[in-house]
Each structure stands twice: as C-alpha cells, then as structure tokens.
C-alpha atoms as a PDB file:
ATOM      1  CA  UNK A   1       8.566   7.355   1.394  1.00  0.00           C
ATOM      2  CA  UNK A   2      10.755  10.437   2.473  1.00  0.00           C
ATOM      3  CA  UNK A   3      13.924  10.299   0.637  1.00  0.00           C
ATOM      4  CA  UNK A   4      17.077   9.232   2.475  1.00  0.00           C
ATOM      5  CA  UNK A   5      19.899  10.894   0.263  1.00  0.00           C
ATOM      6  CA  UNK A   6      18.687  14.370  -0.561  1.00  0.00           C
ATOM      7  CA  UNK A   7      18.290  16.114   2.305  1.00  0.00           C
ATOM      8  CA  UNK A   8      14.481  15.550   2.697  1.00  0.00           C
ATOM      9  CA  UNK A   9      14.675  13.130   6.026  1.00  0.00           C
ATOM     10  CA  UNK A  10      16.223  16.339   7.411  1.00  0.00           C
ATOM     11  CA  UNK A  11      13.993  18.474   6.725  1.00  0.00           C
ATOM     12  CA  UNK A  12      10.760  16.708   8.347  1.00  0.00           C
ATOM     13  CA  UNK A  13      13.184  15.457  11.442  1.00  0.00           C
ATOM     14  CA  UNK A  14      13.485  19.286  11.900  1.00  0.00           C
ATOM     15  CA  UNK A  15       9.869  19.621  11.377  1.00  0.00           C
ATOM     16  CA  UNK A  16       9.554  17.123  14.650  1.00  0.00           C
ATOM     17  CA  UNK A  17       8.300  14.803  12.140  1.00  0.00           C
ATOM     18  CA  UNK A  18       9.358  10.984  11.864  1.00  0.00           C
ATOM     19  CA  UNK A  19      10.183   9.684   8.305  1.00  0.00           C
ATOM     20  CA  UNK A  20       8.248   6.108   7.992  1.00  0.00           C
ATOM     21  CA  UNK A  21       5.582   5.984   5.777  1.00  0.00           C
ATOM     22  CA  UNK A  22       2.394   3.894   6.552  1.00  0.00           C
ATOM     23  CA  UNK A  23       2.458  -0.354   5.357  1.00  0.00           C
ATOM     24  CA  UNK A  24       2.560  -0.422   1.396  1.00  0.00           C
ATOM     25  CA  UNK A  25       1.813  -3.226  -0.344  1.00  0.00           C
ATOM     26  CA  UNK A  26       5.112  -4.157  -2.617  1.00  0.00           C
ATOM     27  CA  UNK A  27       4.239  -2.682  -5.585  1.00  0.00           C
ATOM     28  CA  UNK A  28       2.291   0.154  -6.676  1.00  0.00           C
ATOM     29  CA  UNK A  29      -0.729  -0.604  -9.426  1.00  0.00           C
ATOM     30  CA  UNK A  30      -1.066   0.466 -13.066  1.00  0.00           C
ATOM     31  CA  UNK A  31      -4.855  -0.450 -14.128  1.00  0.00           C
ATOM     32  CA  UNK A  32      -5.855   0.727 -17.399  1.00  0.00           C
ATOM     33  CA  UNK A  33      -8.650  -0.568 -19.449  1.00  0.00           C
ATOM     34  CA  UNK A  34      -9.937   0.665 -23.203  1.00  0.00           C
ATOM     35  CA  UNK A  35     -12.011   3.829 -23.009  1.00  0.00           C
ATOM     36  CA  UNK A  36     -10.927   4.831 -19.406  1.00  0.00           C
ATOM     37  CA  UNK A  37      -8.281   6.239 -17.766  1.00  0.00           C
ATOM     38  CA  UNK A  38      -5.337   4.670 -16.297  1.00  0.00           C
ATOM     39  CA  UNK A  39      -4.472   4.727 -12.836  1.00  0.00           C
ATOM     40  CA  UNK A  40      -1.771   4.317 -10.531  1.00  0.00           C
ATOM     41  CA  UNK A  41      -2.439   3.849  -7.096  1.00  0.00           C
ATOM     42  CA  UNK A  42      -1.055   1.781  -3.785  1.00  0.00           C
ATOM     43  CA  UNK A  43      -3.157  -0.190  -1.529  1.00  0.00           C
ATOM     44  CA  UNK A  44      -2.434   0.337   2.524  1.00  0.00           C
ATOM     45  CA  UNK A  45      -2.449  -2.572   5.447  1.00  0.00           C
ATOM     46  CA  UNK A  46      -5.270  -1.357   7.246  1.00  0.00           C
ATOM     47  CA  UNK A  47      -3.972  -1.125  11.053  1.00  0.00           C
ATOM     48  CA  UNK A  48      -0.536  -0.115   9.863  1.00  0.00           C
ATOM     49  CA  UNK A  49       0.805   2.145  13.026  1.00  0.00           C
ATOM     50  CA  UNK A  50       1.712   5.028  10.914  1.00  0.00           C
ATOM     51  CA  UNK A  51      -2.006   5.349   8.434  1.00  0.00           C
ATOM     52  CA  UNK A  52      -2.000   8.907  11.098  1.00  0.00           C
ATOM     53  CA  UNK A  53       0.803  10.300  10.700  1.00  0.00           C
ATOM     54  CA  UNK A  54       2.413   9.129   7.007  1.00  0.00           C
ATOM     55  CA  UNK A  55       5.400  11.325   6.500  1.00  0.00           C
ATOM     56  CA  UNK A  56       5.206  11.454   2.718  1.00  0.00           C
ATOM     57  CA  UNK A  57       0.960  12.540   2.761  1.00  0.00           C
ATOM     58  CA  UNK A  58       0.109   9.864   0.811  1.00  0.00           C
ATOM     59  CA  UNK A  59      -2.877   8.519   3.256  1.00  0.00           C
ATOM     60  CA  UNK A  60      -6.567   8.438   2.048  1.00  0.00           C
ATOM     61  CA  UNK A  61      -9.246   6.329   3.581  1.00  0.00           C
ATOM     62  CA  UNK A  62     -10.286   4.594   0.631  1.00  0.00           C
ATOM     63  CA  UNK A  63      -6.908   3.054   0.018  1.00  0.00           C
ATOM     64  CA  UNK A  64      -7.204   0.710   3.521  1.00  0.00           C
ATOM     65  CA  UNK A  65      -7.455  -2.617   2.940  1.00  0.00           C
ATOM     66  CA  UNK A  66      -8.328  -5.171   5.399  1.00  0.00           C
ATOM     67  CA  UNK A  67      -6.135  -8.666   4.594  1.00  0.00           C
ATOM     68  CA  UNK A  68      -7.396 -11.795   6.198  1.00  0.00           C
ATOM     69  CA  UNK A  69      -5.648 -14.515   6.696  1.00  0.00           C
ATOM     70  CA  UNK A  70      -6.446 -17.633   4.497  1.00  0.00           C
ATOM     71  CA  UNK A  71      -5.239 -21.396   5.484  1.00  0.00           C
ATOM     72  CA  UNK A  72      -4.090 -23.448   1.986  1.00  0.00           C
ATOM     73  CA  UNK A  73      -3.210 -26.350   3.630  1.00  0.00           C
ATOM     74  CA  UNK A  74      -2.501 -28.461   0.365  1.00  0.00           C
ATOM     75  CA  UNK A  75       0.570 -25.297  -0.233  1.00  0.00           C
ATOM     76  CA  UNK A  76       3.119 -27.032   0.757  1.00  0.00           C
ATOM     77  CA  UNK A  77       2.159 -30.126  -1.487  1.00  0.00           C
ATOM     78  CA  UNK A  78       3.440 -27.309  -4.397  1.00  0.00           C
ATOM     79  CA  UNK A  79       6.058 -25.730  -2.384  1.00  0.00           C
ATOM     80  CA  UNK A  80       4.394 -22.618  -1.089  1.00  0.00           C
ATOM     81  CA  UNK A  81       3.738 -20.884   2.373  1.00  0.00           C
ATOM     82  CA  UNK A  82       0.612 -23.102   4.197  1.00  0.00           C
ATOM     83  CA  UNK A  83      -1.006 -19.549   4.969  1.00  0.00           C
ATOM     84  CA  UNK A  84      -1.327 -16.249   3.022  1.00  0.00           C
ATOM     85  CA  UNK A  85      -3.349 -12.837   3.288  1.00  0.00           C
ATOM     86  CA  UNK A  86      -6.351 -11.309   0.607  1.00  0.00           C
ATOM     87  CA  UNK A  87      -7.472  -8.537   0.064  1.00  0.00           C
ATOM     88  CA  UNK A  88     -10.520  -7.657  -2.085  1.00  0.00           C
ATOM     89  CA  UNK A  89      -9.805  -4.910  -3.866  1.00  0.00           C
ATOM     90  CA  UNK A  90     -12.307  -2.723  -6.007  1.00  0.00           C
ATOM     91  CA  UNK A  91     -11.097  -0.319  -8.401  1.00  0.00           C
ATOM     92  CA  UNK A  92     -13.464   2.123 -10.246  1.00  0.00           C
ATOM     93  CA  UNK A  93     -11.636   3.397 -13.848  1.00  0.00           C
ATOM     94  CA  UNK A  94     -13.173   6.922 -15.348  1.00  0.00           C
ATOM     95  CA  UNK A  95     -14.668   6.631 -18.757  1.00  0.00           C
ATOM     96  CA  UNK A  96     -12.539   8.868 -20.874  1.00  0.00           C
END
C-alpha cells in the first residue's frame, strides 16, 4: 500500500499512477518450520481489479488465490455467517 502521510501518494499521482493496491487478504503470513526458513508473504483475491497495475509492485502470479464460496448452513446454529470463502493455499519452506 502507497503511504498516505509521507509524500509517497504524491509522488506516483504525478507519475499518472493511481495509489490502490491489488485485494489483500487481512493479514500478511509468518510460516516458519524447524530446519527451514521463515517466510512472510500475502495471499491476493484472484480477479481483484488492480492484480495489473498494483501501485506498491507487490504482484506475482503465484500469490493468486482463487476463493470459492462454501455454504455452512448449520453457521448460524453457532452464531456465524451461513456462507464463507477458501482458499487452498500451498506453501513450499527452503531447507536451511
């Protein structure tokens, strides 16, 4: 996300540039697991209108996610939303 206070949303408008970055989930991911590396990454909503043009550059392929929409019809029974989206996500760690 292009920063809103420093000048930087400036900058790219200037560039002809807009500053909205492509659908994030919420939170980024840590995964770390003995005798690999950690990782930090963010997983995009494939279809998002911005994947093309993200003004921060933080885009790859391989970090769209499709996220289908799955019916719980006994949610409510525990007082959550009937319907939800998933994503399968695979994350390779490097040995190290």
């Amino acid at each position: 996300m292009v920063n809103h206070d420093n000048g930087a949303e400036e900058v790219v408008a200037d560039l002809g540039e807009h500053t909205i970055t492509a659908a994030v989930m919420d939170s980024f991911a840590l995964v770390e697991a003995d005798g690999h590396l950690p990782v930090t990454t963010h997983i995009l909503v494939a279809g998002s209108p911005y994947l093309g043009s993200d003004a921060a550059f933080s885009v790859k392929r391989s970090l769209f996610h499709e996220f289908r929409l799955v019916e719980a019809p006994d949610a409510a029974e525990h007082g959550l939303t009937p319907s939800y989206r998933h994503a399968d996500i695979e994350l390779v760690l490097e040995p190290g």
